[in-house]
PDB file of N, CA and C in Angstrom:
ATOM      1  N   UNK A   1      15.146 -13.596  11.945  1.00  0.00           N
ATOM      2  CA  UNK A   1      13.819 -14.174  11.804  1.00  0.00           C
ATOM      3  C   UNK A   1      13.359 -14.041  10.354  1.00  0.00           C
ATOM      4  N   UNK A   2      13.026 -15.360   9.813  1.00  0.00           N
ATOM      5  CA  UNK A   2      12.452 -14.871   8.450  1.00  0.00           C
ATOM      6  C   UNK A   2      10.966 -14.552   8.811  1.00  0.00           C
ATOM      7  N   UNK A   3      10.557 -13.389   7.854  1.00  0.00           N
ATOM      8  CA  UNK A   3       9.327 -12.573   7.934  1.00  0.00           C
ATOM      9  C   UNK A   3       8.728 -13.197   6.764  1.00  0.00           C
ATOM     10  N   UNK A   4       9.158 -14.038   5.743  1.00  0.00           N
ATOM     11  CA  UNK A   4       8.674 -14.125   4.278  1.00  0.00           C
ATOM     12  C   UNK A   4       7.660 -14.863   5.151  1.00  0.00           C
ATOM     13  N   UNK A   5       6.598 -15.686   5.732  1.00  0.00           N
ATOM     14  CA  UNK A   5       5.467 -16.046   5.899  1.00  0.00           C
ATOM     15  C   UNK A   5       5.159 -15.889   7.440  1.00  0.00           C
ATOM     16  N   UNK A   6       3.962 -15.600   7.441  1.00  0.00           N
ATOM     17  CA  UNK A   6       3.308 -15.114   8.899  1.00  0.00           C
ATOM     18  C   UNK A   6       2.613 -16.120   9.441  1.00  0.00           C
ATOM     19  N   UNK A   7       2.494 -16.661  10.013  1.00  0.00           N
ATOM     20  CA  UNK A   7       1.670 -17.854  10.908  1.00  0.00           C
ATOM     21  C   UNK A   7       0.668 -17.294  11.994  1.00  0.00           C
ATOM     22  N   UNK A   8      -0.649 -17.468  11.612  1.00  0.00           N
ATOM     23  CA  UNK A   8      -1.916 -17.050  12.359  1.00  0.00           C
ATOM     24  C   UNK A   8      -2.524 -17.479  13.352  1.00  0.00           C
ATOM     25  N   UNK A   9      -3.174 -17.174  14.347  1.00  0.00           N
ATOM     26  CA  UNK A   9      -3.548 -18.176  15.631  1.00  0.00           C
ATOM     27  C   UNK A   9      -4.185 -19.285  15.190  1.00  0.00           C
ATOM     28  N   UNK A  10      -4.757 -19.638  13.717  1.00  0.00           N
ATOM     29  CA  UNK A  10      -5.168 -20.998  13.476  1.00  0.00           C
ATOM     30  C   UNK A  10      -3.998 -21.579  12.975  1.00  0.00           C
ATOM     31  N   UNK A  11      -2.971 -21.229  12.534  1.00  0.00           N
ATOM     32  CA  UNK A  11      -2.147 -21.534  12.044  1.00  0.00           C
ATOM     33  C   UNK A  11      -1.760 -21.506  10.559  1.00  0.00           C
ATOM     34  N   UNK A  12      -2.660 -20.399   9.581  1.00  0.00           N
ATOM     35  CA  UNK A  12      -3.043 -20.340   8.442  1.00  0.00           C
ATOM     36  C   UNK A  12      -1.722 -19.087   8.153  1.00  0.00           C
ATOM     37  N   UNK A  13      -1.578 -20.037   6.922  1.00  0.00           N
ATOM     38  CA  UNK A  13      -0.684 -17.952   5.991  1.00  0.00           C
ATOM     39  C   UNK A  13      -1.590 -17.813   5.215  1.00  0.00           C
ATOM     40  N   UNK A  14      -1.630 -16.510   5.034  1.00  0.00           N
ATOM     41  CA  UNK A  14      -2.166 -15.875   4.042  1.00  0.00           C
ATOM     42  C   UNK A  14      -1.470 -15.273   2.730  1.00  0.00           C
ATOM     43  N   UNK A  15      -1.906 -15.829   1.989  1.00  0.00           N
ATOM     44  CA  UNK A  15      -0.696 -15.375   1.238  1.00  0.00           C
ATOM     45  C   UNK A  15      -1.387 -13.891   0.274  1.00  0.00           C
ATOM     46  N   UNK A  16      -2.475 -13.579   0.029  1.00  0.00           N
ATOM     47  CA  UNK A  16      -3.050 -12.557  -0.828  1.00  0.00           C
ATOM     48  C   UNK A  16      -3.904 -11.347   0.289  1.00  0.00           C
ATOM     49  N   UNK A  17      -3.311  -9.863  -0.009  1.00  0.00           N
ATOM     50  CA  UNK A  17      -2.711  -9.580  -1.435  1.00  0.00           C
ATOM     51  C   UNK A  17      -1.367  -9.553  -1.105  1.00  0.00           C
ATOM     52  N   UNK A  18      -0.327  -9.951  -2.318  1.00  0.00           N
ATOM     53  CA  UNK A  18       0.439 -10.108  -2.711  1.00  0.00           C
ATOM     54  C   UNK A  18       1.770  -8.733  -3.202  1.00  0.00           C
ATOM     55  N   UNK A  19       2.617  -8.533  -3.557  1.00  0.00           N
ATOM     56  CA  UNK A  19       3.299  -7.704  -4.515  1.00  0.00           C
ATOM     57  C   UNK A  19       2.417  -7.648  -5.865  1.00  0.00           C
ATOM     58  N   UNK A  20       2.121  -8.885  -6.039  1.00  0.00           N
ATOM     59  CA  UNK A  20       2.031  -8.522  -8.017  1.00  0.00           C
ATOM     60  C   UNK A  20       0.026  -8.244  -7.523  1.00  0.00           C
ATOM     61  N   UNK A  21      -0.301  -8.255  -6.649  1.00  0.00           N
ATOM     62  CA  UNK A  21      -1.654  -7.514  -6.567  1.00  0.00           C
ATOM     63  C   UNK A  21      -1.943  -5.955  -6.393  1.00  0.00           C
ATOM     64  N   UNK A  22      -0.980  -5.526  -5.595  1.00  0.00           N
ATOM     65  CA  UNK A  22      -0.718  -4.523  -6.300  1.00  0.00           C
ATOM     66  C   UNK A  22      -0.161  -3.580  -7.232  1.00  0.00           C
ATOM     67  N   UNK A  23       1.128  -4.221  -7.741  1.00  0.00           N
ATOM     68  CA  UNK A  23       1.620  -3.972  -9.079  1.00  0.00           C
ATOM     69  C   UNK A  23       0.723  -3.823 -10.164  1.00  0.00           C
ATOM     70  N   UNK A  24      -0.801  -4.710 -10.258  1.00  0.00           N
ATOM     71  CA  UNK A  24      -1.764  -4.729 -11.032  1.00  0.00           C
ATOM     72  C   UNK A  24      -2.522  -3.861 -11.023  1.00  0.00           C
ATOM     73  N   UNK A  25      -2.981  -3.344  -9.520  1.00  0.00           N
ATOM     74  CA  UNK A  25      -3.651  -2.440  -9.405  1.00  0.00           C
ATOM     75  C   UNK A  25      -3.468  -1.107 -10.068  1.00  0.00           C
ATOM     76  N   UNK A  26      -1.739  -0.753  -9.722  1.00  0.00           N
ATOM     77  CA  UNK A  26      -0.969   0.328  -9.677  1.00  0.00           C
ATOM     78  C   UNK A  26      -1.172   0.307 -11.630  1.00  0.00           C
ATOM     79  N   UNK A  27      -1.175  -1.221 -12.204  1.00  0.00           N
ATOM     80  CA  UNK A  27      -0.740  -1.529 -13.877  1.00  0.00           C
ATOM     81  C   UNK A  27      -2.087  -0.294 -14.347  1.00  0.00           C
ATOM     82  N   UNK A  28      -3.167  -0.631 -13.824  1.00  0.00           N
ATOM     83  CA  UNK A  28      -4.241  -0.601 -14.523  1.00  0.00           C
ATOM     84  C   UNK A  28      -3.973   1.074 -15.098  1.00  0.00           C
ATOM     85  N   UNK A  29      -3.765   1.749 -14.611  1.00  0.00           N
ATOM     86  CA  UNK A  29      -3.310   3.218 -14.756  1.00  0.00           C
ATOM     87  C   UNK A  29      -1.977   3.174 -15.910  1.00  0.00           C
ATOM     88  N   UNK A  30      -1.227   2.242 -16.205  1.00  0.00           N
ATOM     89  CA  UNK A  30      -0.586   2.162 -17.026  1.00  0.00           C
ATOM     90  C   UNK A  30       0.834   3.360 -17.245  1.00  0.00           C
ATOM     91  N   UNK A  31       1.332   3.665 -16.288  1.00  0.00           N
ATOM     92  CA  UNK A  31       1.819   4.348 -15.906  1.00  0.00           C
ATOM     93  C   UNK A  31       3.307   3.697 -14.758  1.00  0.00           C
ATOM     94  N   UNK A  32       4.182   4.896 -14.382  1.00  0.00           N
ATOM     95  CA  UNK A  32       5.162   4.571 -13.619  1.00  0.00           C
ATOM     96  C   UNK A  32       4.915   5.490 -12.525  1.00  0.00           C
ATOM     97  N   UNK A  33       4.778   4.667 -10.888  1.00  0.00           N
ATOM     98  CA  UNK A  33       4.194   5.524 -10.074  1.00  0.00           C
ATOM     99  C   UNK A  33       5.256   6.208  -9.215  1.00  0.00           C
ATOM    100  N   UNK A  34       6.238   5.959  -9.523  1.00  0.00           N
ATOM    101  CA  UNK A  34       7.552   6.790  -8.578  1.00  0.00           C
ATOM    102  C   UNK A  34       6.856   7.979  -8.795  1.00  0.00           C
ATOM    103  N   UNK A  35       7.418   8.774  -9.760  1.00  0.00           N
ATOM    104  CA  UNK A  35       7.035  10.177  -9.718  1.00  0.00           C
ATOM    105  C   UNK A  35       5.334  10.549  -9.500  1.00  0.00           C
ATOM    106  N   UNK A  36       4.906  10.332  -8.940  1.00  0.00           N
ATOM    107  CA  UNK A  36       3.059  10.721  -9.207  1.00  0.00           C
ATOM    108  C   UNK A  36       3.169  11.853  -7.787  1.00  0.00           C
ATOM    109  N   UNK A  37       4.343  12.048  -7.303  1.00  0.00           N
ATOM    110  CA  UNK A  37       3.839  12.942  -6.465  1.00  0.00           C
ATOM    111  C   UNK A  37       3.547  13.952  -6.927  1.00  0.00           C
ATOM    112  N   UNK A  38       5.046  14.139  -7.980  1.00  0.00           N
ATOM    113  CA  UNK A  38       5.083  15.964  -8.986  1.00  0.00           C
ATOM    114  C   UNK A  38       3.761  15.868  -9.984  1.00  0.00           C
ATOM    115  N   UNK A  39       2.696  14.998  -9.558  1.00  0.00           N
ATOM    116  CA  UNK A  39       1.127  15.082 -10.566  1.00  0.00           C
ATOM    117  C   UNK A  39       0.429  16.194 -10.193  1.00  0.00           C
ATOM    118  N   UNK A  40      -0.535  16.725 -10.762  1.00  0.00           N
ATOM    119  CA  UNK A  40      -1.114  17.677 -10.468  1.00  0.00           C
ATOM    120  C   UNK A  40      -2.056  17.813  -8.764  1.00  0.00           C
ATOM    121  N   UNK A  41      -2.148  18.513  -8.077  1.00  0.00           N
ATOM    122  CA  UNK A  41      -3.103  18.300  -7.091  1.00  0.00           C
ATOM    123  C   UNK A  41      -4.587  18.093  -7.440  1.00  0.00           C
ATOM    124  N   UNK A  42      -4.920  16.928  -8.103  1.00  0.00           N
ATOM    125  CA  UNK A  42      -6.203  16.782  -8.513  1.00  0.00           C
ATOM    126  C   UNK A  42      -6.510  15.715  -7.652  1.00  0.00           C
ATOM    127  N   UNK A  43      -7.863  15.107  -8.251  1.00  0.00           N
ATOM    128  CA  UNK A  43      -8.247  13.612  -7.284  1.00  0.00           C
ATOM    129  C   UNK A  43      -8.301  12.884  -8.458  1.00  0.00           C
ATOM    130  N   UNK A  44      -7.214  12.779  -9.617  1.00  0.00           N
ATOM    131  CA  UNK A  44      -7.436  11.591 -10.376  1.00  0.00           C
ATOM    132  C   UNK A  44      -7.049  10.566  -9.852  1.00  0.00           C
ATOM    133  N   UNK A  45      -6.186   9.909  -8.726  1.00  0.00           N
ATOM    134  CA  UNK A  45      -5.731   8.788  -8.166  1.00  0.00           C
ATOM    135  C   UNK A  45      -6.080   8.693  -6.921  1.00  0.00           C
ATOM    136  N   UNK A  46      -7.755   8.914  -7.247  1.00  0.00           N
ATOM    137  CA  UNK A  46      -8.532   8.531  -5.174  1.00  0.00           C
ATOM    138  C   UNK A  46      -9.227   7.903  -5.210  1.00  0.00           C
ATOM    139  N   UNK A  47      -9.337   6.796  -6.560  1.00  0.00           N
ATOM    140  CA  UNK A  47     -10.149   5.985  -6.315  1.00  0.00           C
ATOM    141  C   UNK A  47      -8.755   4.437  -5.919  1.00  0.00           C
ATOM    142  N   UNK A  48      -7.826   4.816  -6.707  1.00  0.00           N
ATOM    143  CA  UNK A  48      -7.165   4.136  -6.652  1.00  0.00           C
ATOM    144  C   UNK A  48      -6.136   3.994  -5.181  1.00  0.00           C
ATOM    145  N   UNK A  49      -6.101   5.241  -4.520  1.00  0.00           N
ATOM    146  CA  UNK A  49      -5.844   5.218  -2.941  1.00  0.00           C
ATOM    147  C   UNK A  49      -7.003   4.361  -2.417  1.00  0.00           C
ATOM    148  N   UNK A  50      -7.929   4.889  -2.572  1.00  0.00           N
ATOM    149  CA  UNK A  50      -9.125   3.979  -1.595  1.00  0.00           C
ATOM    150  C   UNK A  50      -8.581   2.426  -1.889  1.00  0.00           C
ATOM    151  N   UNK A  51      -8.885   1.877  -3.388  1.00  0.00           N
ATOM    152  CA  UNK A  51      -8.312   0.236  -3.176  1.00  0.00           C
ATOM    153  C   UNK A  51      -6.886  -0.068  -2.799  1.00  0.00           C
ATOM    154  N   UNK A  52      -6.076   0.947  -2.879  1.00  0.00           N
ATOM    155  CA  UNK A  52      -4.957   0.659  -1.858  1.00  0.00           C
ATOM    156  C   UNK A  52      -4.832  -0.011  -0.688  1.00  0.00           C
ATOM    157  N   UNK A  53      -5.746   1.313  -0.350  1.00  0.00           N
ATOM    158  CA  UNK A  53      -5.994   1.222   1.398  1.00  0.00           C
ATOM    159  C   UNK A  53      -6.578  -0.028   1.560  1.00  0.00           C
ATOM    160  N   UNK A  54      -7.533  -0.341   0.957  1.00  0.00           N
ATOM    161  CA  UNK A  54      -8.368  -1.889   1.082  1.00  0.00           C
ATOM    162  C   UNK A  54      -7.746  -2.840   1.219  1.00  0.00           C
ATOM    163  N   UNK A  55      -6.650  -3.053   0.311  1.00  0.00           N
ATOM    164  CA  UNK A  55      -5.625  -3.756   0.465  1.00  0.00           C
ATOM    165  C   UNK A  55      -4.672  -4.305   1.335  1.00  0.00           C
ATOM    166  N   UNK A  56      -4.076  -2.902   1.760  1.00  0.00           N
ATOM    167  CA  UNK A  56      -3.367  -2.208   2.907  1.00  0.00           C
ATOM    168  C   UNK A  56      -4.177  -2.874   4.551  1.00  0.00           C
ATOM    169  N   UNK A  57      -5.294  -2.992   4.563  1.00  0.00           N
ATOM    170  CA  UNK A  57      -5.417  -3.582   5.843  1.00  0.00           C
ATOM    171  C   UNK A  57      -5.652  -5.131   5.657  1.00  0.00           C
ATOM    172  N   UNK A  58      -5.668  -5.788   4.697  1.00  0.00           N
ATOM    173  CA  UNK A  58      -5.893  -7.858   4.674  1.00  0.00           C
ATOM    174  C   UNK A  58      -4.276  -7.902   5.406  1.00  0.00           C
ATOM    175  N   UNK A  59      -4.638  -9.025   6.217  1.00  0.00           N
ATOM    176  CA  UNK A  59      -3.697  -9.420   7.015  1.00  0.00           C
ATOM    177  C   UNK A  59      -3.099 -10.365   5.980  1.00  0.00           C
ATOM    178  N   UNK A  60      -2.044 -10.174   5.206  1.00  0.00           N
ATOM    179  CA  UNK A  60      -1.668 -11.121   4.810  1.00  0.00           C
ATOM    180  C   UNK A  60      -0.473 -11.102   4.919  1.00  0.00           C
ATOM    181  N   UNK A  61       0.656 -12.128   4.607  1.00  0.00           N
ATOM    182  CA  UNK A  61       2.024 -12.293   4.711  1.00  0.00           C
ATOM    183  C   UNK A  61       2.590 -11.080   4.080  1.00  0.00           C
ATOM    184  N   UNK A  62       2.496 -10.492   2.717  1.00  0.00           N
ATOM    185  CA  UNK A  62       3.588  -9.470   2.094  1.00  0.00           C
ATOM    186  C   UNK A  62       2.669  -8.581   3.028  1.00  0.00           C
ATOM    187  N   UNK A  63       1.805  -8.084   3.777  1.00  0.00           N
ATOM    188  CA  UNK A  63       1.043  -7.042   3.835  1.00  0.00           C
ATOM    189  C   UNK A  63       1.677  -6.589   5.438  1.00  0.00           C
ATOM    190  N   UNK A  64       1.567  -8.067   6.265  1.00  0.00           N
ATOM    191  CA  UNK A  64       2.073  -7.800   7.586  1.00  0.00           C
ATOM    192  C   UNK A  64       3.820  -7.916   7.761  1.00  0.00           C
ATOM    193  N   UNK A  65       4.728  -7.725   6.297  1.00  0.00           N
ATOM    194  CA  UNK A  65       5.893  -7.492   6.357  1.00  0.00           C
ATOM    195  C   UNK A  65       6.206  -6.295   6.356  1.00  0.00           C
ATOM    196  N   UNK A  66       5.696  -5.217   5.562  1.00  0.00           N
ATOM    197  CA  UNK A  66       5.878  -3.948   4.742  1.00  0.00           C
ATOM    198  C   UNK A  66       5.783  -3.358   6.239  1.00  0.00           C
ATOM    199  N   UNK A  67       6.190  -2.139   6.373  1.00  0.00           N
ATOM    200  CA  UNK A  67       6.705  -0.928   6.509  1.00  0.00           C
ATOM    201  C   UNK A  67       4.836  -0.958   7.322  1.00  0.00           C
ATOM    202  N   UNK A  68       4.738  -0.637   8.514  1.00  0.00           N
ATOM    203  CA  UNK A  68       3.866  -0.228   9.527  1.00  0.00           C
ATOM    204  C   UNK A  68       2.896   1.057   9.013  1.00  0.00           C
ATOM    205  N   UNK A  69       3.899   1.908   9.014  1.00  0.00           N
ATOM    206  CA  UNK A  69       3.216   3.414   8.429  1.00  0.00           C
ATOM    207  C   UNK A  69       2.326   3.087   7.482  1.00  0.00           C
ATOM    208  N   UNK A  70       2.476   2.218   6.151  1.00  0.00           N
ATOM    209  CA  UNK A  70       1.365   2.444   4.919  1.00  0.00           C
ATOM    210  C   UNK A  70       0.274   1.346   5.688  1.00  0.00           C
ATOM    211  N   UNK A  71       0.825   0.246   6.537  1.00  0.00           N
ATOM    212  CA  UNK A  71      -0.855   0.168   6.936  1.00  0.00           C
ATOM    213  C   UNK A  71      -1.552   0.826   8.085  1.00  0.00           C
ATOM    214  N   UNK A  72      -0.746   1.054   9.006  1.00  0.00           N
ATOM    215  CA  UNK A  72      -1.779   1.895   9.840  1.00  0.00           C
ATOM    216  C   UNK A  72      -1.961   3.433   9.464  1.00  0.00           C
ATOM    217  N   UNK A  73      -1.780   4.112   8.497  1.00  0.00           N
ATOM    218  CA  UNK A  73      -2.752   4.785   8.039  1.00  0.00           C
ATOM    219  C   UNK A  73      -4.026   4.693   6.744  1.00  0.00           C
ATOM    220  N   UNK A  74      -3.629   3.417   6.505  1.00  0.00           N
ATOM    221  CA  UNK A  74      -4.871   2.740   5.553  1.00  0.00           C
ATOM    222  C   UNK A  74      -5.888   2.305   6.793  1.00  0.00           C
ATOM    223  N   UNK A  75      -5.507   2.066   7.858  1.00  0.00           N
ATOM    224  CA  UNK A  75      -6.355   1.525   9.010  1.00  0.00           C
ATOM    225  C   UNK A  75      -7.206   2.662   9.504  1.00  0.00           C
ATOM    226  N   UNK A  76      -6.257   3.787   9.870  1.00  0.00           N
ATOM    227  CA  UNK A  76      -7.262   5.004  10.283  1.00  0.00           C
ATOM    228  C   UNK A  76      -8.149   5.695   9.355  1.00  0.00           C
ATOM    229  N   UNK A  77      -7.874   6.053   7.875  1.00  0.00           N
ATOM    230  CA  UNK A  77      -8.339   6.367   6.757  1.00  0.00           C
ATOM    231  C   UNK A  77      -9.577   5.590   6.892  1.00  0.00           C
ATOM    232  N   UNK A  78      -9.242   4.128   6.560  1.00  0.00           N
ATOM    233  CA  UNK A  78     -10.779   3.431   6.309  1.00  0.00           C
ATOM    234  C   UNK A  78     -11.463   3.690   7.513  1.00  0.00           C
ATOM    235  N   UNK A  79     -10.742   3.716   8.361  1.00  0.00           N
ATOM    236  CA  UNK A  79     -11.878   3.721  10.045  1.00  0.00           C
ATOM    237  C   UNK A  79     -12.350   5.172  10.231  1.00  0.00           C
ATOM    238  N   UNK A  80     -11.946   5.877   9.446  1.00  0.00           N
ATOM    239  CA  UNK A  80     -12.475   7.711   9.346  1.00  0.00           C
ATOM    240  C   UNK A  80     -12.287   8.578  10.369  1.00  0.00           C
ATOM    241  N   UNK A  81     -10.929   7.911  10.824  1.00  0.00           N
ATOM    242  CA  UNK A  81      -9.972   9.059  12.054  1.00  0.00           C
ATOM    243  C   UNK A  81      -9.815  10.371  11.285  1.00  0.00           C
ATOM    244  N   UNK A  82     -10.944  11.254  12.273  1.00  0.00           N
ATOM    245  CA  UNK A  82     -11.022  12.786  11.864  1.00  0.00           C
ATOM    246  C   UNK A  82      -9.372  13.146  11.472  1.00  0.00           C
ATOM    247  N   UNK A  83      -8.451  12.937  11.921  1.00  0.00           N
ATOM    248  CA  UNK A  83      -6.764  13.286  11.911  1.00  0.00           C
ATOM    249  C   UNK A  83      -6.202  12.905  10.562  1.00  0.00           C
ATOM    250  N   UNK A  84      -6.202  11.743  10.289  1.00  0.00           N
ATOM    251  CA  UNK A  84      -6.041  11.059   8.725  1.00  0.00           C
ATOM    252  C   UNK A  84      -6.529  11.623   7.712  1.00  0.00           C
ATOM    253  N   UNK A  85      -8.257  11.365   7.697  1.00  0.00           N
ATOM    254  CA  UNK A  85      -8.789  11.904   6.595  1.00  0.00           C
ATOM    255  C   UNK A  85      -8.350  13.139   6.362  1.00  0.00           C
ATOM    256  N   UNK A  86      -8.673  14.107   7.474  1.00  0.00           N
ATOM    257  CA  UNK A  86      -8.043  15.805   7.218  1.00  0.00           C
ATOM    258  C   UNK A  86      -6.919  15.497   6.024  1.00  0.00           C
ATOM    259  N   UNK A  87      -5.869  14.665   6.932  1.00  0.00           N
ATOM    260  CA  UNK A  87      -4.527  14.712   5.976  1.00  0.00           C
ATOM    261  C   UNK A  87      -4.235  14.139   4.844  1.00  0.00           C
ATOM    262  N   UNK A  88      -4.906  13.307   4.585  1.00  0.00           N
ATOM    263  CA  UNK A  88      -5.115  12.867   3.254  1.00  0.00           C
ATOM    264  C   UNK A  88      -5.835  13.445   2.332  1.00  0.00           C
ATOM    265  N   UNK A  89      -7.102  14.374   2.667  1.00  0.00           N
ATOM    266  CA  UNK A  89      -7.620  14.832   1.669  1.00  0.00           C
ATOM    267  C   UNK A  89      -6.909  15.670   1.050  1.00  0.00           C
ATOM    268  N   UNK A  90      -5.758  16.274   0.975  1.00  0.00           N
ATOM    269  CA  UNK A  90      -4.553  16.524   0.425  1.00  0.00           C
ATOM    270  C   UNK A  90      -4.098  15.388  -0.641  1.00  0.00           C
ATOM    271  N   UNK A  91      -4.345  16.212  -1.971  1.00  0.00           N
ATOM    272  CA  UNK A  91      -3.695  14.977  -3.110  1.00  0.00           C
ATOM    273  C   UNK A  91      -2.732  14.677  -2.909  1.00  0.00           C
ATOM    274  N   UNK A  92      -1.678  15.707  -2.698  1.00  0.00           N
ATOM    275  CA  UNK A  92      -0.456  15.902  -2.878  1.00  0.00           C
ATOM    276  C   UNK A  92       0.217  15.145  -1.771  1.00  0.00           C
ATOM    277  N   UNK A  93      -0.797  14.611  -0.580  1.00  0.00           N
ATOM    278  CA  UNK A  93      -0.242  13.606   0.358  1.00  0.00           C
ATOM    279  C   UNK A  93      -0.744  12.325   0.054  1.00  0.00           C
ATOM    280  N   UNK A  94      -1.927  12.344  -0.703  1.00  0.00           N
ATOM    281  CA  UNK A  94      -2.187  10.456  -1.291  1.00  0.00           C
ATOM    282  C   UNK A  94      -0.978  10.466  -2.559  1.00  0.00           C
ATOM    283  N   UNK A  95      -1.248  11.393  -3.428  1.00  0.00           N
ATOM    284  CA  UNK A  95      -0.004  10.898  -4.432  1.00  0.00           C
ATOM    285  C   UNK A  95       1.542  10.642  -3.293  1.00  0.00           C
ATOM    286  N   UNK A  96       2.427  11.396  -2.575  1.00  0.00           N
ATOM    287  CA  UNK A  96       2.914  10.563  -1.858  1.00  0.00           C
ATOM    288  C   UNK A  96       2.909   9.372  -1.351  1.00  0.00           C
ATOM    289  N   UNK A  97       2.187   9.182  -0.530  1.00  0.00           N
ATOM    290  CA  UNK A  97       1.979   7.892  -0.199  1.00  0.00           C
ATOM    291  C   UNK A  97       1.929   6.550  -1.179  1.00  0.00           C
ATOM    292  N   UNK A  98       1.119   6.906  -2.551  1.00  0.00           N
ATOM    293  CA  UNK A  98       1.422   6.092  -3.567  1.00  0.00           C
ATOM    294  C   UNK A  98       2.471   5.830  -4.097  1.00  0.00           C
ATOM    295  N   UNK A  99       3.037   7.121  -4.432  1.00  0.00           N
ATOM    296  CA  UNK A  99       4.423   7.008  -4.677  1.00  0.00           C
ATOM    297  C   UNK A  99       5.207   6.043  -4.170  1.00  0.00           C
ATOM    298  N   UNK A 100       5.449   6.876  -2.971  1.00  0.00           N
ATOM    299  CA  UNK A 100       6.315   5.556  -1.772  1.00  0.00           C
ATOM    300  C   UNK A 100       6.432   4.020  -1.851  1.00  0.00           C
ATOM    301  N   UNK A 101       4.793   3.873  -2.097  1.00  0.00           N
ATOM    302  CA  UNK A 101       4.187   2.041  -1.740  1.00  0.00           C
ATOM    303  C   UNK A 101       4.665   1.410  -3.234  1.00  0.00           C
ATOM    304  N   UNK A 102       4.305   2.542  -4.317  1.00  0.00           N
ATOM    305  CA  UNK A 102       4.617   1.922  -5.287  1.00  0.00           C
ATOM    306  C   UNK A 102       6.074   1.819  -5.586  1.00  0.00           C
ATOM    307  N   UNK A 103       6.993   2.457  -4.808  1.00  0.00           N
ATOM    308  CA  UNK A 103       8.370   2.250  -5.257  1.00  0.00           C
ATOM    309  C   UNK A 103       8.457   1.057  -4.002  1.00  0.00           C
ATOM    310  N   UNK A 104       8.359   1.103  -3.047  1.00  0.00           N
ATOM    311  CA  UNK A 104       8.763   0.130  -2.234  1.00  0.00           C
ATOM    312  C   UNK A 104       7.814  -1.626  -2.307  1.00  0.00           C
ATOM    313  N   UNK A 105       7.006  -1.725  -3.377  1.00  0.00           N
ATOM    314  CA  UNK A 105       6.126  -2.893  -3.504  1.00  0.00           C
ATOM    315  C   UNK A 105       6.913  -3.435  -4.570  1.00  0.00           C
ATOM    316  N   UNK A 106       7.641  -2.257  -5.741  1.00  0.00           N
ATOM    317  CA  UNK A 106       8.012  -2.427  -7.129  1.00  0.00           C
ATOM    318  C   UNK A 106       9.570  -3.117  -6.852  1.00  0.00           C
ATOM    319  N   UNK A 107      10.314  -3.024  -5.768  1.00  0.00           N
ATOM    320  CA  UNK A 107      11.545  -3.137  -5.393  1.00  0.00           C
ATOM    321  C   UNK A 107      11.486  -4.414  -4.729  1.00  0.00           C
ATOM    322  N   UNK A 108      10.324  -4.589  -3.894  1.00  0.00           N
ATOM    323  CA  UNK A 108       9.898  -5.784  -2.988  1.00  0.00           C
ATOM    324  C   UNK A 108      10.176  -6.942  -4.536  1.00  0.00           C
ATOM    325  N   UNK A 109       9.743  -6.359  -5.218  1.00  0.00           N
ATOM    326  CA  UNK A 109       9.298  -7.458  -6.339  1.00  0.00           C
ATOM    327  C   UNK A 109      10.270  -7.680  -6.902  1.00  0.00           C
ATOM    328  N   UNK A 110      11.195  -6.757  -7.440  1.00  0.00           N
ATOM    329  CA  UNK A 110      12.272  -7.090  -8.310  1.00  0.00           C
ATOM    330  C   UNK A 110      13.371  -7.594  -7.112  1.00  0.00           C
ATOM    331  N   UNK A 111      13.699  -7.265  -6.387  1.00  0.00           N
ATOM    332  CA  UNK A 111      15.150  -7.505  -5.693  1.00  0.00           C
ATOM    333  C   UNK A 111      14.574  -8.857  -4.941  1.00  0.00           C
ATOM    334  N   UNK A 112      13.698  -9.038  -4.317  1.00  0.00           N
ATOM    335  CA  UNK A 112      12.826 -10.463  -3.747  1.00  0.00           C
ATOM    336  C   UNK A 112      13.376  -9.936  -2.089  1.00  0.00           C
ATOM    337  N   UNK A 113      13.397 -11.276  -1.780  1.00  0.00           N
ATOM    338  CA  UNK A 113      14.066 -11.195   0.109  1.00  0.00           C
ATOM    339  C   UNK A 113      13.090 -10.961   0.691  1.00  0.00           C
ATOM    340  N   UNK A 114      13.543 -10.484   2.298  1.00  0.00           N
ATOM    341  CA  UNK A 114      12.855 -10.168   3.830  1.00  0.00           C
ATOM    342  C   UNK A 114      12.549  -8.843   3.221  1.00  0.00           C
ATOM    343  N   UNK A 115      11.276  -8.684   4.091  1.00  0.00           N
ATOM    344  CA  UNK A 115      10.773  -7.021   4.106  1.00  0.00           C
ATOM    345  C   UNK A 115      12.067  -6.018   4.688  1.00  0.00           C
ATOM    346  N   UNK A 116      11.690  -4.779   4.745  1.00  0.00           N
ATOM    347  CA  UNK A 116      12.641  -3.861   5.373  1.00  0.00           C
ATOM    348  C   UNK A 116      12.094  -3.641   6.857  1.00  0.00           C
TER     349      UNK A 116
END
């Protein structure tokens, strides 16, 4: 089955957000986000989780391909599941999670193809 476009009960794709929407996001920090887990346990990258997460729930084609896990816990996060938040307010588990999205959005982009 190709996954590269999603077809909606009106029959609409969505195409945004995109890979290179968040590649931009991730740009603005100017930085390489593989490693951001070994970052300090601070909250310099929670504003930038939050627009993740924002992201992370638009139904769109690259968004409803990716990997389940990074959106349904952008889903519970924004929806303020006592269980999530607990676990996220842990830097050291949002820098993960960034990490991850940003190596697997950055790969989406360069290698192209079906989601995983």
């Amino acid at each position: 089955m190709d996954n590269s476009w999603w077809t909606f009960w009106d029959g609409s794709n969505v195409s945004k957000p995109d890979a290179q929407d968040y590649l931009d996001l991730f740009g603005q920090y100017k930085k390489d986000f593989g490693p951001v887990y070994q970052e300090p346990n601070d909250d310099r990258y929670r504003l930038l989780f939050d627009q993740i997460c924002r992201l992370l729930v638009q139904p769109s084609n690259f968004n409803l391909a990716m990997p389940q896990e990074f959106r349904s816990t952008a889903q519970r996060y924004l929806a303020g599941d006592e269980n999530t938040v607990a676990h996220v307010r842990d830097p050291e588990i949002r820098h993960f999670m960034l990490s991850d999205l940003y190596d697997y959005v950055h790969l989406r982009r360069k290698m192209g193809g079906k989601a995983w």
